[in-house]
Protein backbone atom coordinates (compact mmCIF):
# COMPACT_ATOMS: atom_id res chain seq x y z
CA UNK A 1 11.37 -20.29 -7.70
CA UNK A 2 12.58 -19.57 -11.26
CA UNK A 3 10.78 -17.41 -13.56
CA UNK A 4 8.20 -18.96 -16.13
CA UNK A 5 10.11 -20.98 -18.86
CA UNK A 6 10.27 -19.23 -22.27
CA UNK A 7 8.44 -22.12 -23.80
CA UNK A 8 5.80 -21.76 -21.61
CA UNK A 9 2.77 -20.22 -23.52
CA UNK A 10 1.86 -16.44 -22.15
CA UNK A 11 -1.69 -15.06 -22.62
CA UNK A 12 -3.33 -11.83 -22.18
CA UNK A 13 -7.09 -10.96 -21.74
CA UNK A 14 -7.95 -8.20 -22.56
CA UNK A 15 -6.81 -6.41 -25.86
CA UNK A 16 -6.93 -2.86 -25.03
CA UNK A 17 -3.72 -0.99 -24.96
CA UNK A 18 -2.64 -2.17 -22.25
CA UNK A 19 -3.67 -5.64 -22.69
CA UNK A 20 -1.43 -5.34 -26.46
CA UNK A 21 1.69 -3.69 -24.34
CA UNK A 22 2.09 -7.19 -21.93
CA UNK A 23 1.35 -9.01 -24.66
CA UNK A 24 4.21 -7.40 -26.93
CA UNK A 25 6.35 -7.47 -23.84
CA UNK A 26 6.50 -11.28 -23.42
CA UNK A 27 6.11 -11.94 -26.78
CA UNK A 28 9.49 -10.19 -27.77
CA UNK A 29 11.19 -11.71 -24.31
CA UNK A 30 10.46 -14.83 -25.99
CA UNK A 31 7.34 -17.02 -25.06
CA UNK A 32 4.49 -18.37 -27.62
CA UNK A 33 1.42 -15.34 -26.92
CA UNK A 34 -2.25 -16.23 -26.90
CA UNK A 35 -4.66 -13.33 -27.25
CA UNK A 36 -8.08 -13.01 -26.33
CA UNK A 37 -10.98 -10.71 -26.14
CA UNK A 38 -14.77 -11.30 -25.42
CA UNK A 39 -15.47 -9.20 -28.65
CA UNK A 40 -15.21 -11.28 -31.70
CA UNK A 41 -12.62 -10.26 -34.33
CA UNK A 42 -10.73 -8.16 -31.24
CA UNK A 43 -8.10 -10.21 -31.00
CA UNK A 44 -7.00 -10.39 -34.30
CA UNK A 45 -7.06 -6.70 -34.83
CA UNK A 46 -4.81 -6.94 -31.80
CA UNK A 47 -2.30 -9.22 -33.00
CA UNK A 48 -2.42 -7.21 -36.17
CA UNK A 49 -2.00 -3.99 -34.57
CA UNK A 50 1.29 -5.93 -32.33
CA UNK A 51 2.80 -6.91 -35.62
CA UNK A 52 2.56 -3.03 -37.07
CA UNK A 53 4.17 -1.82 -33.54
CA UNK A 54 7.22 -4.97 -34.18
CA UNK A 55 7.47 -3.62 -37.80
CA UNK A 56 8.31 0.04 -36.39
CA UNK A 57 11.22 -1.23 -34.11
CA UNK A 58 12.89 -2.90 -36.91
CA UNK A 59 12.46 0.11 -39.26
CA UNK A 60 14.43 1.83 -36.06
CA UNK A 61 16.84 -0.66 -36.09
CA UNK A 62 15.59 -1.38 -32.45
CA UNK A 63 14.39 -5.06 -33.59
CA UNK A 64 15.89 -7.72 -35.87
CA UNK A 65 13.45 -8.57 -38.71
CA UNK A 66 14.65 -11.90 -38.21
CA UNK A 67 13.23 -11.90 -34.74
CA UNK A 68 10.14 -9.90 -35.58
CA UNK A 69 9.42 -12.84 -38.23
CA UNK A 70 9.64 -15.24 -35.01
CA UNK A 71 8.15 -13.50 -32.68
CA UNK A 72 4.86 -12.82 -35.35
CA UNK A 73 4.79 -16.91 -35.83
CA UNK A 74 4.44 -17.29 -31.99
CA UNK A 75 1.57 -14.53 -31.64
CA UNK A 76 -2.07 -16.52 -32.23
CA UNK A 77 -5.41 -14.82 -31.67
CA UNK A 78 -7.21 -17.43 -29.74
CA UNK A 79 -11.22 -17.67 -30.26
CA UNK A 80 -11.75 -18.64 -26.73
CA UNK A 81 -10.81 -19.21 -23.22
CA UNK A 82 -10.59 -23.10 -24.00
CA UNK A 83 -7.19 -22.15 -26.27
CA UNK A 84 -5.62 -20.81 -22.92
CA UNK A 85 -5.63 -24.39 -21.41
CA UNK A 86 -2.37 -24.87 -21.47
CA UNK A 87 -0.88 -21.41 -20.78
CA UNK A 88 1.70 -21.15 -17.90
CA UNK A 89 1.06 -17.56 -17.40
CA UNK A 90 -2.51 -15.65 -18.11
CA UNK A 91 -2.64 -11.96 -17.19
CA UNK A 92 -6.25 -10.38 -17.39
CA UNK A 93 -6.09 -6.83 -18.77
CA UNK A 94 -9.81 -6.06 -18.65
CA UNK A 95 -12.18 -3.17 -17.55
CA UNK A 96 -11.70 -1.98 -14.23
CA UNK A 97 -15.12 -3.36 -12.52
CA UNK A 98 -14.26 -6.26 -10.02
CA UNK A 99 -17.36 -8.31 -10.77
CA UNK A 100 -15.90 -8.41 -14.44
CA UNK A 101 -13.07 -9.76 -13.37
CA UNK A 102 -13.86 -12.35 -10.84
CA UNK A 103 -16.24 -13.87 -13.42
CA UNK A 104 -13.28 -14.18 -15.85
CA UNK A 105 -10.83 -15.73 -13.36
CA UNK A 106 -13.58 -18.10 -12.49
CA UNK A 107 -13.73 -19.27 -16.15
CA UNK A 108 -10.13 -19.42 -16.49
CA UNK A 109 -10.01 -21.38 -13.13
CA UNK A 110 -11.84 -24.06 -15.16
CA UNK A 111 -9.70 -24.10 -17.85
CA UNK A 112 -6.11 -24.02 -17.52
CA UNK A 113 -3.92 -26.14 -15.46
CA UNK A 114 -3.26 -26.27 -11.71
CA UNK A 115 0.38 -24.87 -11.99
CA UNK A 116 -0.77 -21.92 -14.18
CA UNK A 117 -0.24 -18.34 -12.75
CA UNK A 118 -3.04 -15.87 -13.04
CA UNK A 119 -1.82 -12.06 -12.78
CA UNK A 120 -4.32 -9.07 -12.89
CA UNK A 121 -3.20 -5.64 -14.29
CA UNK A 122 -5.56 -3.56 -12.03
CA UNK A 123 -4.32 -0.56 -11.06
CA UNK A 124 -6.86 0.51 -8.78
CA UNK A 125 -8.38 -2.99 -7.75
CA UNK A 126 -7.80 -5.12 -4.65
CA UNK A 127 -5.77 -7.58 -5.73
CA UNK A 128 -7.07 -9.45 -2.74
CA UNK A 129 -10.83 -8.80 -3.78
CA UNK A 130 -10.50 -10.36 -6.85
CA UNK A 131 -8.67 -13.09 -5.78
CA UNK A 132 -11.07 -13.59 -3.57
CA UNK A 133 -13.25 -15.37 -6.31
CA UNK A 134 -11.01 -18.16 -6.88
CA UNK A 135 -11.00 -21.52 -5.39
CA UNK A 136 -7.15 -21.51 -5.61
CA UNK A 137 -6.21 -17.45 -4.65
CA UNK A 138 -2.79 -18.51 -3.64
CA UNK A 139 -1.57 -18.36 -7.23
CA UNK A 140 -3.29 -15.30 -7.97
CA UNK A 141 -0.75 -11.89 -8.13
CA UNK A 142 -0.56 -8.42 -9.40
CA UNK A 143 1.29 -7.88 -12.09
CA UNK A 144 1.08 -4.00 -12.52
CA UNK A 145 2.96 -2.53 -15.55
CA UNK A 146 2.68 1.34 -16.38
CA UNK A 147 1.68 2.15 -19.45
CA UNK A 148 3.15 2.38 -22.31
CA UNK A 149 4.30 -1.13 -21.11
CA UNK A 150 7.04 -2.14 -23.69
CA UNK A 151 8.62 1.00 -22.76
CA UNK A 152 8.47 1.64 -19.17
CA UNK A 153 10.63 -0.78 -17.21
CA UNK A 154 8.31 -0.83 -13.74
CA UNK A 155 6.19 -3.85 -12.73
CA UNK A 156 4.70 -3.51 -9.75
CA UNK A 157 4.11 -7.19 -8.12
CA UNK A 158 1.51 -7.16 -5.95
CA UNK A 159 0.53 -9.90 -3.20
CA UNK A 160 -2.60 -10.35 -2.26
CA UNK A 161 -3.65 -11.40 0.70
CA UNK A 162 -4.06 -14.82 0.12
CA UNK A 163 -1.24 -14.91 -2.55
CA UNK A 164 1.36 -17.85 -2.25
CA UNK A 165 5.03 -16.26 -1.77
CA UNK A 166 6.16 -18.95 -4.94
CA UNK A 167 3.61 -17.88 -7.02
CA UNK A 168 4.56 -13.48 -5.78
CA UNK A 169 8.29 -14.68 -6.73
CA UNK A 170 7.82 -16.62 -9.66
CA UNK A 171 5.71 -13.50 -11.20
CA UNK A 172 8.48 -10.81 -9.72
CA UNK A 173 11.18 -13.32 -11.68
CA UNK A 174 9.25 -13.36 -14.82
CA UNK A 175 8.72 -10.14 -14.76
CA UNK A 176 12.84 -9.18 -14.54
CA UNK A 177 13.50 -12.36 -17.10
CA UNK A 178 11.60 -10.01 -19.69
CA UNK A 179 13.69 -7.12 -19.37
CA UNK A 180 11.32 -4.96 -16.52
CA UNK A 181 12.49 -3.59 -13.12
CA UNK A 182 9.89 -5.42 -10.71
CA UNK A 183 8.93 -4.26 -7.11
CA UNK A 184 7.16 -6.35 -4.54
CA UNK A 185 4.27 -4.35 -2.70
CA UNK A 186 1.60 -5.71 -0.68
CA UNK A 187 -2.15 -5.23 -1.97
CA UNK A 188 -2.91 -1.61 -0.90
CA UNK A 189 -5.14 0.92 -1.98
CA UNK A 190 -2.58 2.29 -4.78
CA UNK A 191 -0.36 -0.52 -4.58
CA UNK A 192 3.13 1.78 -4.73
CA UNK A 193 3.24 4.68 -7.07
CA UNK A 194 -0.52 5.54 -6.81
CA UNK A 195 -0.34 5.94 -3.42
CA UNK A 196 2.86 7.78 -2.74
CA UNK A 197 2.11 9.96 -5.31
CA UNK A 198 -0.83 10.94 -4.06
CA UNK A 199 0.78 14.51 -2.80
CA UNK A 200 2.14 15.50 -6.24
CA UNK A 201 -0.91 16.07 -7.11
CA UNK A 202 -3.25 17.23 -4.25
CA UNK A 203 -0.51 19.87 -2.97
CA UNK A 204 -0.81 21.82 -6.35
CA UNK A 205 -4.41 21.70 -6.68
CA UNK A 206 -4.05 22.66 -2.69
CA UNK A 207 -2.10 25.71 -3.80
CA UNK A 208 -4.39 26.76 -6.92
CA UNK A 209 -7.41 26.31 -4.87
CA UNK A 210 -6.18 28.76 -2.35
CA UNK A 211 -5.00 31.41 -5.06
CA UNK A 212 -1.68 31.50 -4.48
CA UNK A 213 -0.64 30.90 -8.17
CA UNK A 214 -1.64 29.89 -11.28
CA UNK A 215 -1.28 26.52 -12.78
CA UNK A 216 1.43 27.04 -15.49
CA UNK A 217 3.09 29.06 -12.58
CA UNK A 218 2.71 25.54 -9.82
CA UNK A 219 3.93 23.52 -13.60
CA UNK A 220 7.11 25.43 -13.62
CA UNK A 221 8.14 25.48 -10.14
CA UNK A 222 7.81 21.60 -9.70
CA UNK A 223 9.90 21.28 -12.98
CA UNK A 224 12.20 24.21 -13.19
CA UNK A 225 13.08 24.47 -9.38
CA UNK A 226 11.72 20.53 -8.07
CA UNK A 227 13.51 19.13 -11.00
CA UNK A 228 9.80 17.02 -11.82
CA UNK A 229 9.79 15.98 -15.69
CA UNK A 230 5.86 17.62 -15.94
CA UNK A 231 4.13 19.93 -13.36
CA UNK A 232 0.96 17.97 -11.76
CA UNK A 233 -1.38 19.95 -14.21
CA UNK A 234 0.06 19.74 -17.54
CA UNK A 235 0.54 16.06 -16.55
CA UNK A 236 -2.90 14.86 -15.49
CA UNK A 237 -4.04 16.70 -18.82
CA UNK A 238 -1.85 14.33 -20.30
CA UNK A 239 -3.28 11.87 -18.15
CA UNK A 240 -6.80 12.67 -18.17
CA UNK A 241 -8.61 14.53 -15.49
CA UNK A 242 -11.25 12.00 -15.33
CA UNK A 243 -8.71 9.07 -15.03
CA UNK A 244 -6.44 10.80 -12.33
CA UNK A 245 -9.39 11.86 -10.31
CA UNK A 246 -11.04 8.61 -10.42
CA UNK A 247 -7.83 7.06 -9.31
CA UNK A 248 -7.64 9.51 -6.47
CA UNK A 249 -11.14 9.18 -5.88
CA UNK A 250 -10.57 5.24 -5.50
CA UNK A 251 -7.38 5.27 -3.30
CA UNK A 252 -9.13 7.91 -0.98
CA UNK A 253 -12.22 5.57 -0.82
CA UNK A 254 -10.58 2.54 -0.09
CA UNK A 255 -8.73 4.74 2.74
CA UNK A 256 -11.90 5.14 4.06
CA UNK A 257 -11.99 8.78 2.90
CA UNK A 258 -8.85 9.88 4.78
CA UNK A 259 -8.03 13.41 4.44
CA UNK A 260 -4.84 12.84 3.36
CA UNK A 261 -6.49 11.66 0.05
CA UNK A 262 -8.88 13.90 -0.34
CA UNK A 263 -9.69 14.88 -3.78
CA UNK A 264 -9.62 18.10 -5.43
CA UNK A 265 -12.51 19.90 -5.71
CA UNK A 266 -11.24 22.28 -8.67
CA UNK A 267 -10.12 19.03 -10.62
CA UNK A 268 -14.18 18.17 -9.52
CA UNK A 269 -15.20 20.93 -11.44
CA UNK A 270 -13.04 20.25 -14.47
CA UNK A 271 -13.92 16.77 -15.08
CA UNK A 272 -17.91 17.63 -14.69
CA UNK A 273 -17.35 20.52 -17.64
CA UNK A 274 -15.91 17.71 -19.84
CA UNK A 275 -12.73 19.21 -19.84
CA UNK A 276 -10.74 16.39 -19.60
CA UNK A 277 -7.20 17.20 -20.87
CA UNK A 278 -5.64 16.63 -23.96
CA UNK A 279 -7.88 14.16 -25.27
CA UNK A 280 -10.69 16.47 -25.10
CA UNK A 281 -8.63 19.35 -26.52
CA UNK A 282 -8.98 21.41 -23.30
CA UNK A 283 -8.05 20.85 -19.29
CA UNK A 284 -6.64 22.91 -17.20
CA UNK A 285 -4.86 24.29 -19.84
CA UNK A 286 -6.84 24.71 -23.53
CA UNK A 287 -5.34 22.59 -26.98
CA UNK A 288 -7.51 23.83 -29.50
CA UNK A 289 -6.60 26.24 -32.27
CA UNK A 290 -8.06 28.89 -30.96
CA UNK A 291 -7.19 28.58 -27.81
CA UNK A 292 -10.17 30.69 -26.46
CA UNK A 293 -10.47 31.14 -22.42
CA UNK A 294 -7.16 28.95 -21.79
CA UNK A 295 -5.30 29.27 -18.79
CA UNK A 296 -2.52 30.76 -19.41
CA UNK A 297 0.47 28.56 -20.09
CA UNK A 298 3.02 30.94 -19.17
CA UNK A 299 4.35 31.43 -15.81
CA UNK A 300 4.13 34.31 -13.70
CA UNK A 301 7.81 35.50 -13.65
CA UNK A 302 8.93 38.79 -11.58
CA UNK A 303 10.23 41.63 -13.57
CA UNK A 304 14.12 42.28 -13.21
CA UNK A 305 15.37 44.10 -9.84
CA UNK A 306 18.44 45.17 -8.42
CA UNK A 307 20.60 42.81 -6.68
CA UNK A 308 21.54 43.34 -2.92
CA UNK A 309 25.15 44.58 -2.65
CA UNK A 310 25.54 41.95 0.46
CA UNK A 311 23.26 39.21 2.99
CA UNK A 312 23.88 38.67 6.33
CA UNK A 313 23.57 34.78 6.70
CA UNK A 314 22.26 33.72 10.62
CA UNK A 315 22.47 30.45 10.93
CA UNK A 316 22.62 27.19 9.13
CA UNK A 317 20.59 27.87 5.97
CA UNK A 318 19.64 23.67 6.09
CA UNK A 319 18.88 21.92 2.62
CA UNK A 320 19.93 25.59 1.46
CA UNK A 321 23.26 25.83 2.68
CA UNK A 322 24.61 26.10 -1.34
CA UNK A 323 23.18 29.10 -1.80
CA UNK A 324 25.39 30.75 -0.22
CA UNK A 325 28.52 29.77 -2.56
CA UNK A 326 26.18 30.90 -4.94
CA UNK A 327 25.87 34.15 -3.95
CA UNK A 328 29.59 34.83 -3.35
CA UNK A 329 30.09 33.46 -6.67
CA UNK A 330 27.50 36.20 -8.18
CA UNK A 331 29.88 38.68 -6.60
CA UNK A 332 27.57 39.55 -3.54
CA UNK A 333 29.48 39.82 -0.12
CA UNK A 334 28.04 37.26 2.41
CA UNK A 335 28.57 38.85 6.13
CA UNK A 336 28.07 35.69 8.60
CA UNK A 337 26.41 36.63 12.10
CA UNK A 338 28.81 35.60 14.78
CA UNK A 339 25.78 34.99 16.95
CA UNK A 340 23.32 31.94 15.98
CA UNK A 341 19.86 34.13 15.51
CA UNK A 342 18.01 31.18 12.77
CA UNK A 343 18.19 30.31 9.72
CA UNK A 344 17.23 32.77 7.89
CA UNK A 345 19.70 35.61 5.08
CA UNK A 346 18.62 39.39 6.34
CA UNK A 347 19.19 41.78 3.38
CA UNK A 348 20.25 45.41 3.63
CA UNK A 349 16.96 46.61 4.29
CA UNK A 350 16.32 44.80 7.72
CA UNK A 351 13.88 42.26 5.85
CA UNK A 352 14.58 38.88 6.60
CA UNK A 353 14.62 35.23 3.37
CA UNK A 354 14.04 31.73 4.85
CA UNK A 355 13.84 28.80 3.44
CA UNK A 356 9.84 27.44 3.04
CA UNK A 357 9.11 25.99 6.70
CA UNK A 358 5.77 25.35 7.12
CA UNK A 359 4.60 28.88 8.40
CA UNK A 360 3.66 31.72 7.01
CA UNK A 361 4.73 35.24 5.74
CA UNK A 362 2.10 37.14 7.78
CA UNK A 363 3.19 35.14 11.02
CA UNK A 364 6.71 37.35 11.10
CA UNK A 365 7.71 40.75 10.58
CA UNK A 366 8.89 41.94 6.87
CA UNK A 367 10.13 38.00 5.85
CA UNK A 368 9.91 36.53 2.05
CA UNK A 369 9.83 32.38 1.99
CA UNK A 370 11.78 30.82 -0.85
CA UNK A 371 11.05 27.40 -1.94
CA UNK A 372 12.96 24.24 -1.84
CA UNK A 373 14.79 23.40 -4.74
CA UNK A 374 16.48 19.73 -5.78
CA UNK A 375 19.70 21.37 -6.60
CA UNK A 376 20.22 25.24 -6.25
CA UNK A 377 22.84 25.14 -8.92
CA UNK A 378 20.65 23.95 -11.23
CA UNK A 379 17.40 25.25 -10.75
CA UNK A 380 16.04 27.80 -13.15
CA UNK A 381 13.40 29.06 -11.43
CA UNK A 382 12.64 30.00 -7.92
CA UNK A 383 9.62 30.46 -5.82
CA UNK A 384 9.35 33.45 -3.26
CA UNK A 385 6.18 34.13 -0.90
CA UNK A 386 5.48 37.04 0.77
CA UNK A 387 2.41 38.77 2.69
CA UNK A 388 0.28 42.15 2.44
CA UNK A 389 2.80 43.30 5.59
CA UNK A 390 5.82 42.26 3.27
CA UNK A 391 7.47 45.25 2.87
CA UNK A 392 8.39 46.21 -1.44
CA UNK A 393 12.09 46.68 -0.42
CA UNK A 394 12.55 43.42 1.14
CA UNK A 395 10.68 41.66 -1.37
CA UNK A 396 12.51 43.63 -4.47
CA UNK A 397 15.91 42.68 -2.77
CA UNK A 398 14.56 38.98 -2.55
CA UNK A 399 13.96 38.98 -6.21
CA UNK A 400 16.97 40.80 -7.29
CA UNK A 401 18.75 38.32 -5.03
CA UNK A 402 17.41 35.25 -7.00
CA UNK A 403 17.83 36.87 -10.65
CA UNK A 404 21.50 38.02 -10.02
CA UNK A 405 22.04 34.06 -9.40
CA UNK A 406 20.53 33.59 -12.65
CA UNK A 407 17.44 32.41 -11.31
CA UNK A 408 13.79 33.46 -13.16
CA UNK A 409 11.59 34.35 -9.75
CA UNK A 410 8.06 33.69 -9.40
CA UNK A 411 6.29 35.58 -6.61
CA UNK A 412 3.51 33.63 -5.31
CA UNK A 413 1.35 33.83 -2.28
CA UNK A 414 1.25 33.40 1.03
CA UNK A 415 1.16 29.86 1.18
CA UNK A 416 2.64 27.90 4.06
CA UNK A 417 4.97 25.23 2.88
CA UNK A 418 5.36 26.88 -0.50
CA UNK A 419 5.08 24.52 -3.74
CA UNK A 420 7.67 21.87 -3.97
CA UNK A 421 8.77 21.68 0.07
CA UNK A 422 5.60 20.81 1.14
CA UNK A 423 4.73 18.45 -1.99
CA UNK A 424 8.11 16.56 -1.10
CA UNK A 425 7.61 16.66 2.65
CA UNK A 426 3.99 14.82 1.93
CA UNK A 427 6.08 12.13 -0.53
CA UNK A 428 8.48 11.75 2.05
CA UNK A 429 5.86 11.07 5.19
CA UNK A 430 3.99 8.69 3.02
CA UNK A 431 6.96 6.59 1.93
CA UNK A 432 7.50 5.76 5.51
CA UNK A 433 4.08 5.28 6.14
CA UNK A 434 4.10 3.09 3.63
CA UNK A 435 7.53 1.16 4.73
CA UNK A 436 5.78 1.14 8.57
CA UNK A 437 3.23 -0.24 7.30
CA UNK A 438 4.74 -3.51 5.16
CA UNK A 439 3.79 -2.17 1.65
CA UNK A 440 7.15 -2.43 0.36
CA UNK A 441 10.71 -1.92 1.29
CA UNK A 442 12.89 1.47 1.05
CA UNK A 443 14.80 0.77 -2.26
CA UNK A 444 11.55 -0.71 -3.97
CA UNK A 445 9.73 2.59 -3.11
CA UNK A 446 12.62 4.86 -4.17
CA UNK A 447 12.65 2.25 -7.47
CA UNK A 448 8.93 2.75 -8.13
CA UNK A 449 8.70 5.91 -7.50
CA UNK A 450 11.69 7.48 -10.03
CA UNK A 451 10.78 4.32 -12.59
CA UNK A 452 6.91 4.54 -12.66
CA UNK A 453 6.58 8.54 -12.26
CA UNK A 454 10.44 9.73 -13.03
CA UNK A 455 10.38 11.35 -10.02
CA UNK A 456 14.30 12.86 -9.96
CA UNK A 457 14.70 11.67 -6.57
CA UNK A 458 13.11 8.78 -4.70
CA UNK A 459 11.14 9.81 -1.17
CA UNK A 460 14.33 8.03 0.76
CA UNK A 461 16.67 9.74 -1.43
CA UNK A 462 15.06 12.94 -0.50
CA UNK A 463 14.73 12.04 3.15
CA UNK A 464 18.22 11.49 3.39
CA UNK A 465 19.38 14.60 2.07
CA UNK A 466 17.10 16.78 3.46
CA UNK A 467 17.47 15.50 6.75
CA UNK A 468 16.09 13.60 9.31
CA UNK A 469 13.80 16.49 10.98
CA UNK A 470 13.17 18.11 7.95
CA UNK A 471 9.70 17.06 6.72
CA UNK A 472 8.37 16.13 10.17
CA UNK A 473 9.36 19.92 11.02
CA UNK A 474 7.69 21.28 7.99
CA UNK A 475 4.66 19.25 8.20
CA UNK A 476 4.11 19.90 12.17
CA UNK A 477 3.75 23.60 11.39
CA UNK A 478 1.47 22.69 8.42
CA UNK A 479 -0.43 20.80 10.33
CA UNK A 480 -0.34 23.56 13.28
CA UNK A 481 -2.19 25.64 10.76
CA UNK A 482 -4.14 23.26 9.10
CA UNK A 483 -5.42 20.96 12.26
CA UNK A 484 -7.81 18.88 9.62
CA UNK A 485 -5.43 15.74 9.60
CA UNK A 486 -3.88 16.40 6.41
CA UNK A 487 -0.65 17.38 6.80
CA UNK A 488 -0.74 15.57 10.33
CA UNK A 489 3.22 13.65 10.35
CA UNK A 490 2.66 10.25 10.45
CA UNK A 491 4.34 8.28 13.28
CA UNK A 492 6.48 6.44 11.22
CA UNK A 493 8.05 9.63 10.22
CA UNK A 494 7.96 10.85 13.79
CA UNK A 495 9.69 7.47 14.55
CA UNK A 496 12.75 7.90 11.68
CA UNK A 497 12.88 11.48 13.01
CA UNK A 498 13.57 11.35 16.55
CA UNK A 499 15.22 7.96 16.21
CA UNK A 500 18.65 8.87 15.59
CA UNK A 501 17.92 11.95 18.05
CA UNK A 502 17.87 9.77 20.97
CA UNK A 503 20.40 7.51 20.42
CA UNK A 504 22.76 9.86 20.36
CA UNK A 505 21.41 11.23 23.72
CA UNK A 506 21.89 8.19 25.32
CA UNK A 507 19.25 6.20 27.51
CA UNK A 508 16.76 8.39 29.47
């Protein structure tokens, strides 16, 4: 099945912005545009507000004006559904209420032709659901772009259950015709991105909620050692709290409230005092002049300590193991421990560094927990944890460890699983959930998830080079101390990470 031929008419209903992104997407792939909205004189502010957005990419040289000119003479406001009759393509970009859009698709049922695609942009819908309105559901699809949609390549392409495979491929291929990245995904709560990324999230509020940091200090961990574009809180004020939490919200209803959705009860609180992010000047961080009672927006960072003159390394140091070229190369000896005693660095004072493992400081004699970073090299920042039994010379020698590798150090608290190992080790269990589960394929979940969130690495990228036991390890002993379900491996991660185990064993 070939994608939908460029003289085929395109129409979007729905004007809102993200109604005027699809409809500026196909219009400037090529295809004649119908617009419409139930509001009179909406669609023609639309078209008008399309041709102002065309007139900015040619003053950026990004646009012809020779193909703005053509591309304006194909864009017509319709005045009603009957002008979409012979459309080849209609996406609905409406409010997010299923009984508003079944009603719709049953009106446009009546009126366009029997070959005609129809594509919902839900993002928190069942595609299924709303399908299930029409007499004809098999040509009925999600066609999920992020928003802003002319600029962000992903599309997720979403099957219902009823949806015809032609009609799933001839939406994924008109989707990549017009310049987007399309993934298939079955219709799940989520679809791709909103449910993988679930954890990015919930893991920092998870942190915050049990005091062991600040948000700008959670925001510059995930970027500065996690390599994330935006912490989770500086992002859903970008967002909006009320939109992120009522996406949550939906995904862990449709779950049937499993704990591994859960919402956040802090972000609760926020969105009930109004303060809904940017929009409304003040979230979890405050955007108004005056900036009175913000959250601080700078990070806790340790003050400067003296550098160990040496480390004794035990062990393979895992997803760590750089570090310790890194320390060599900050002129600090490395003694290696003939005998295998862990994985852990013990520094001159006796006290003992691990990598972030799912346990906690208090569990172990005089031990500081640093957290995982995407590349060691690279990372500016680094997270320690450490407990009231933590003795100061171990964790002063942890610090000065970290800062003589040029690192800035934030000392949070005793939180098992840290900030970014245990947010990645929830990505990571999810993705094969997901994959176990027929949602979508490996590569379209690593796509998704780096094209719709710019996560730096996708969950399979980060399986792979953290290891096969890593996150089931990490969140076994989370879920040791935390026996609500949450953190509970899935068995498709217990599956990939014994898998390869056994093999090599041989037959038992």
């Amino acid at each position: 099945m070939t994608a939908l031929d460029l003289s085929s008419p395109v129409a979007v209903v729905g004007t809102g912005t993200m109604g005027q992104g699809i409809a500026q997407v196909a219009l400037v792939a090529g295809h004649p545009v119908r617009l419409y909205d139930a509001v009179p004189g909406r669609a023609r502010e639309a078209a008008a507000a399309i041709g102002d957005r065309l007139d900015r990419l040619v003053s950026k040289n990004r646009l012809a004006a020779s193909d703005r000119d053509i591309a304006r003479a194909r864009l017509v406001a319709a005045e009603s559904l009957a002008d979409l009759a012979d459309c080849g393509l209609v996406v609905e970009a409406v409010l997010e209420r299923l009984d508003v859009k079944q009603e719709l698709l049953r009106h446009l049922e009546d009126v366009v032709g029997e070959d005609c695609l129809l594509a919902t942009n839900t993002s928190s819908l069942s595609v299924t659901a709303i399908g299930g309105a029409l007499r004809n559901p098999g040509r009925f699809v999600g066609l999920h772009f992020f928003n802003p949609a002319p600029l962000l390549p992903l599309v997720e392409v979403v099957s219902g259950y009823a949806t015809d495979v032609t009609s799933a491929t001839r939406a994924y291929e008109t989707a990549r015709s017009w310049g987007k990245t399309p993934v298939a995904c079955a219709d799940t709560p989520g679809f791709i991105v909103n449910r993988i990324a679930r954890p990015f999230y919930a893991e920092a509020f998870a942190v915050y909620e049990a005091q062991g940091a600040d948000p700008a200090t959670i925001d510059a961990v995930l970027r500065e050692s996690g390599g994330f574009r935006m912490g989770a809180f500086e992002l859903t004020d970008l967002i909006g709290q009320d939109v992120n939490e009522s996406v949550t919200h939906s995904v862990w209803q449709s779950f049937f409230q499993d704990v591994r959705f859960t919402p956040s009860l802090a972000q609760r609180r926020l969105v009930e005092s109004g303060r809904l992010g940017r929009k409304t000047g003040h979230g979890w961080f405050d955007y108004r002049d005056d900036g009175a009672g913000a959250e601080s927006t700078e990070p806790h960072t340790a003050e400067k300590q003296q550098a160990p003159a040496y480390v004794l390394a035990e062990g393979d140091l895992g997803p760590a193991a750089e570090l310790l070229a890194l320390i060599r190369e900050a002129g600090i000896q490395v003694r290696a421990d003939e005998e295998d005693h862990g994985t852990r660095l013990v520094l001159p004072g006796g006290g003992q560094l691990a990598l972030a493992d799912g346990q906690t400081s208090v569990e172990f004699r005089d031990v500081v927990y640093f957290d995982l970073a995407l590349d060691y090299r690279k990372a500016t920042r680094i997270a320690l944890s450490a407990s009231q039994d933590t003795s100061q010379q171990t964790l002063s020698e942890a610090i000065g460890l970290f800062q003589a590798l040029g690192k800035d150090v934030s000392v949070i608290g005793d939180v098992p699983g840290m900030i970014v190992a245990r947010t990645v080790a929830r990505i990571v269990d999810l993705a094969h959930d997901a994959v176990a589960k027929g949602v979508a394929t490996e590569e379209d979940i690593d796509t998704a998830m780096r094209l719709g969130v710019n996560y730096p690495l996708g969950p399979f990228e980060w399986s792979r080079r953290l290891g096969r036991m890593w996150a089931f390890s990490l969140l076994d002993d989370l879920h040791e101390r935390d026996p609500s379900g949450r953190y509970a491996p899935s068995l498709a991660l217990y599956r990939h990470s014994f898998a390869t185990e056994k093999r090599e064993g041989g037959a038992s």
